[in-house]
N, C-alpha and C. Protein backbone atom coordinates (compact mmCIF):
# COMPACT_ATOMS: atom_id res chain seq x y z
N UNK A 1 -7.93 -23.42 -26.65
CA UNK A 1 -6.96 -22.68 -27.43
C UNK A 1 -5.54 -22.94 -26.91
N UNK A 2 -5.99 -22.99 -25.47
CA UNK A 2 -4.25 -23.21 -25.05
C UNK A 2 -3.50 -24.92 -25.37
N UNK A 3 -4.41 -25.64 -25.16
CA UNK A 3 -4.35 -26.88 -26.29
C UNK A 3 -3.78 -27.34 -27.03
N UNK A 4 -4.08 -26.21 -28.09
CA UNK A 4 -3.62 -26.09 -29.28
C UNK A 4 -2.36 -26.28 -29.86
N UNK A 5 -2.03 -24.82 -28.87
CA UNK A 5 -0.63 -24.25 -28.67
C UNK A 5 0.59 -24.39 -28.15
N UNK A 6 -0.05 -25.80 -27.45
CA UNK A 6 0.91 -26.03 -26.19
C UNK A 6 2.15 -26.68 -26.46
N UNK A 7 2.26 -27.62 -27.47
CA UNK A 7 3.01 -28.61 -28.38
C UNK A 7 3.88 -27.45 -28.84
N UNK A 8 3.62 -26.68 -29.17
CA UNK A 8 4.22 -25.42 -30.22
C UNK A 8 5.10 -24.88 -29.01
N UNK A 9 4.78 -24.12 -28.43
CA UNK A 9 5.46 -23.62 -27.23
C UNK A 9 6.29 -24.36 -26.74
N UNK A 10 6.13 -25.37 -25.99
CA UNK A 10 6.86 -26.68 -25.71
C UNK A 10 8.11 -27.04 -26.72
N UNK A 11 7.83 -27.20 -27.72
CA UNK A 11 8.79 -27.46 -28.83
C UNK A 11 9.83 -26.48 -28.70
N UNK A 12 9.43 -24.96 -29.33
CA UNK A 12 10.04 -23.87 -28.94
C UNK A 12 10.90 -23.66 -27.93
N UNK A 13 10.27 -24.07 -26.87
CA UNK A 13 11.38 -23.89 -25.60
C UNK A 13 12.46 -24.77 -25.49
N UNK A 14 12.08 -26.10 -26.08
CA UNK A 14 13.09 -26.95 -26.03
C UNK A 14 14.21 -26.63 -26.84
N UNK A 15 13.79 -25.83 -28.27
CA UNK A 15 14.87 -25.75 -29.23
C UNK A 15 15.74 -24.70 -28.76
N UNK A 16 14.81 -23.69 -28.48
CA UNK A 16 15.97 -22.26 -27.65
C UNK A 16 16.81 -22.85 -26.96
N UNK A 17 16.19 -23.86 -25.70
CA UNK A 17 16.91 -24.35 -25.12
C UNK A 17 18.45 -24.93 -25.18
N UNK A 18 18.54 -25.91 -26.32
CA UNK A 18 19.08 -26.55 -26.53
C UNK A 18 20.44 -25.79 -27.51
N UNK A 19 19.76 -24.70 -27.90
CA UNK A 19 20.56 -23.85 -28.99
C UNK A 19 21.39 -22.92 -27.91
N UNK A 20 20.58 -22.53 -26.98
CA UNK A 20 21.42 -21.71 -26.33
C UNK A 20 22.37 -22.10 -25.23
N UNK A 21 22.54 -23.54 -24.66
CA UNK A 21 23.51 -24.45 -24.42
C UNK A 21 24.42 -24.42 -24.76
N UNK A 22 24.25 -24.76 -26.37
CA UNK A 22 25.51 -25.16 -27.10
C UNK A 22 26.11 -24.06 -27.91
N UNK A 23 25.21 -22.79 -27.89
CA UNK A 23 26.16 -21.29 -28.14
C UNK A 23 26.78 -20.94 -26.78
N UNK A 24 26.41 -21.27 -25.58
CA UNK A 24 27.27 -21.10 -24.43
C UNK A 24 28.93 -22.00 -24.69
N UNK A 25 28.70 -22.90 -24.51
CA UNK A 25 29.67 -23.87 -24.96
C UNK A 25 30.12 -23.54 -25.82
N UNK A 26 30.18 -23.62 -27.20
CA UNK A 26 31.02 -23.27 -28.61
C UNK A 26 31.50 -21.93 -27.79
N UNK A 27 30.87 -20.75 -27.46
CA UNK A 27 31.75 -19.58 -27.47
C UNK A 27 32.74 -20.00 -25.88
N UNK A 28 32.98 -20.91 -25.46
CA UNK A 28 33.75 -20.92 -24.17
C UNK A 28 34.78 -21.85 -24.95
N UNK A 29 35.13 -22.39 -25.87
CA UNK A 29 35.66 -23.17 -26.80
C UNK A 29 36.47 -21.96 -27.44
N UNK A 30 36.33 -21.59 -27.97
CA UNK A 30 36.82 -20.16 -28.71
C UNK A 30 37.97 -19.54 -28.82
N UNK A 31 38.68 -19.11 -29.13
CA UNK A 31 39.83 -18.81 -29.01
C UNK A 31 39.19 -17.03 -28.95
N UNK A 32 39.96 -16.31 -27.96
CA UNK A 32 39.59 -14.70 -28.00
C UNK A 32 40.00 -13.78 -29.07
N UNK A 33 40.95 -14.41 -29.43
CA UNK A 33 40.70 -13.87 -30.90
C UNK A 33 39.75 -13.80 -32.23
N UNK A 34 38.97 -14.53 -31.59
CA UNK A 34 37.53 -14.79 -33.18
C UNK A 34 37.07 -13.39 -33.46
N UNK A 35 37.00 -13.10 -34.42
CA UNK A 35 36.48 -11.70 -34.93
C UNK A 35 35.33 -11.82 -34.90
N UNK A 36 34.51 -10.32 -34.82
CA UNK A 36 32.91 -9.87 -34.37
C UNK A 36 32.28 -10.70 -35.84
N UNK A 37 32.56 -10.58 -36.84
CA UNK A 37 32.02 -11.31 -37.90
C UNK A 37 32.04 -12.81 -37.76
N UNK A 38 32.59 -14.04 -37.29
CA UNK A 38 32.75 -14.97 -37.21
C UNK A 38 31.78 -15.42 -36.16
N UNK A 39 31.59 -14.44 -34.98
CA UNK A 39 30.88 -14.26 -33.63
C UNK A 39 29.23 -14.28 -34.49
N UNK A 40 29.35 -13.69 -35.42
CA UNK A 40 27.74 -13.34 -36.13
C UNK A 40 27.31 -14.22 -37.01
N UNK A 41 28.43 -14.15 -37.55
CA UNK A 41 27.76 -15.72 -38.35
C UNK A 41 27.48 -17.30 -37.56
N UNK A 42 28.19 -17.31 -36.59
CA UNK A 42 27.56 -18.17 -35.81
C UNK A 42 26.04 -18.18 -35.25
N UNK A 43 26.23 -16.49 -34.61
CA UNK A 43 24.81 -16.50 -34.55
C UNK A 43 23.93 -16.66 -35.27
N UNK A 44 24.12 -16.11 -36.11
CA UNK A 44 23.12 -16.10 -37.38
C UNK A 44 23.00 -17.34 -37.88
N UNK A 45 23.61 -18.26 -37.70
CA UNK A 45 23.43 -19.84 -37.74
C UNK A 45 22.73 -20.25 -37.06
N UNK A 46 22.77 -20.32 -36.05
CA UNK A 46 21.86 -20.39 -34.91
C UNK A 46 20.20 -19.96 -34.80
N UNK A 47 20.79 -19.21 -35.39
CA UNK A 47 18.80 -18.09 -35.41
C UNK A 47 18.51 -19.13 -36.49
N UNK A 48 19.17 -19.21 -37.55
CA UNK A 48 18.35 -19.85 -38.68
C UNK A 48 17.58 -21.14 -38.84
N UNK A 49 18.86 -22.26 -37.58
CA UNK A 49 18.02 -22.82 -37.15
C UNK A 49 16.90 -23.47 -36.36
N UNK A 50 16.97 -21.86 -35.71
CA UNK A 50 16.05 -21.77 -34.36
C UNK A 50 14.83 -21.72 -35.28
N UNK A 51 14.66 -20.78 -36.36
CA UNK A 51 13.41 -20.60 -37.48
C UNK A 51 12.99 -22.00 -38.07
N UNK A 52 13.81 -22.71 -38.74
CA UNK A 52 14.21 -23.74 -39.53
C UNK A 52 13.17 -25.18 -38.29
N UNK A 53 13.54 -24.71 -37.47
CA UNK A 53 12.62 -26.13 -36.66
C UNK A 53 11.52 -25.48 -35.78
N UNK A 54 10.83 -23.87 -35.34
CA UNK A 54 9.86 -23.21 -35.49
C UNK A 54 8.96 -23.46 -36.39
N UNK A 55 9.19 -23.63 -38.06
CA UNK A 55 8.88 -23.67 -39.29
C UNK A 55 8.65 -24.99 -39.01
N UNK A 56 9.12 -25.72 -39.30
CA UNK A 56 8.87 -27.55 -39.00
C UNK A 56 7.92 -27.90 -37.87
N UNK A 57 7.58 -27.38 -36.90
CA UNK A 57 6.89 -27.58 -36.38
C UNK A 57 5.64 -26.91 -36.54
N UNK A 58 5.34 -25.66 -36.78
CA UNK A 58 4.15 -25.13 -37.13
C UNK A 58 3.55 -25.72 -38.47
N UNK A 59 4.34 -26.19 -39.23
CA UNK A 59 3.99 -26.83 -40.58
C UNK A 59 3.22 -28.47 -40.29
N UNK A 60 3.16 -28.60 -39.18
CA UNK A 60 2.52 -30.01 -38.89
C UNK A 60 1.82 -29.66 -37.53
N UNK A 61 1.62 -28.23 -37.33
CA UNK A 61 0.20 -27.94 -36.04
C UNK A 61 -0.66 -28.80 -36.36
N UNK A 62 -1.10 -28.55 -38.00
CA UNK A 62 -2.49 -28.73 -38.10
C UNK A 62 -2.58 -30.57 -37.20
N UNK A 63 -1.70 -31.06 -37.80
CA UNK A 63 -1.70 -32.71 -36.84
C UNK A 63 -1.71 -32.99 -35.38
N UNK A 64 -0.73 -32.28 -35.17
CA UNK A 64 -0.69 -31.83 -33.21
C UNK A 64 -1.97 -31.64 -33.07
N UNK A 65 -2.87 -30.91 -33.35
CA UNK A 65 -4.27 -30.05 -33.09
C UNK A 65 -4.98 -31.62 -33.17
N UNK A 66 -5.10 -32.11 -34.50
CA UNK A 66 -5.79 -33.03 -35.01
C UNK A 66 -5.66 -33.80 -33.77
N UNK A 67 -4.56 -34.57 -33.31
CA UNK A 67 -4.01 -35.48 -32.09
C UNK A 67 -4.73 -35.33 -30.37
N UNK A 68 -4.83 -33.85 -30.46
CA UNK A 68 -4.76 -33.21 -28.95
C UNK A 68 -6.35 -32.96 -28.75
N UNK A 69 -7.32 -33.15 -30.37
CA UNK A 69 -8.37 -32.72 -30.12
C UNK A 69 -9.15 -31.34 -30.05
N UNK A 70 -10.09 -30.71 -29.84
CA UNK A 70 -10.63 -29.27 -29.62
C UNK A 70 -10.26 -29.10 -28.29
């Protein structure tokens, strides 16, 4: 089972990863004036495509699985 999953997880961590890098960065870029709304919609960019490649990857488990075996 852990097998399975592991590709998935793996993936996952890499994307957080990589997302939360470059929201470190962009907000050190920033001017202190950016308003709390501008601050959110970034985030919220971010989340979407934290989902957006979550989604892409669970949508092709069934192959990972297929690949990795029982």
């Amino acid at each position: 089972m852990l097998r399975l999953y592991a590709p998935l997880f793996i993936s996952a961590a890499f994307i957080l990863f990589f997302l939360t890098i470059s929201f470190l960065f962009r907000s050190r870029r920033t001017p202190r004036s950016t308003s709390t709304w501008t601050r959110r919609a970034r985030l919220a960019r971010l989340l979407i495509a934290a989902a957006a490649g979550l989604y892409l990857i669970t949508r092709n488990l069934d192959n990972l699985s297929a690949k990795i075996g029982p």
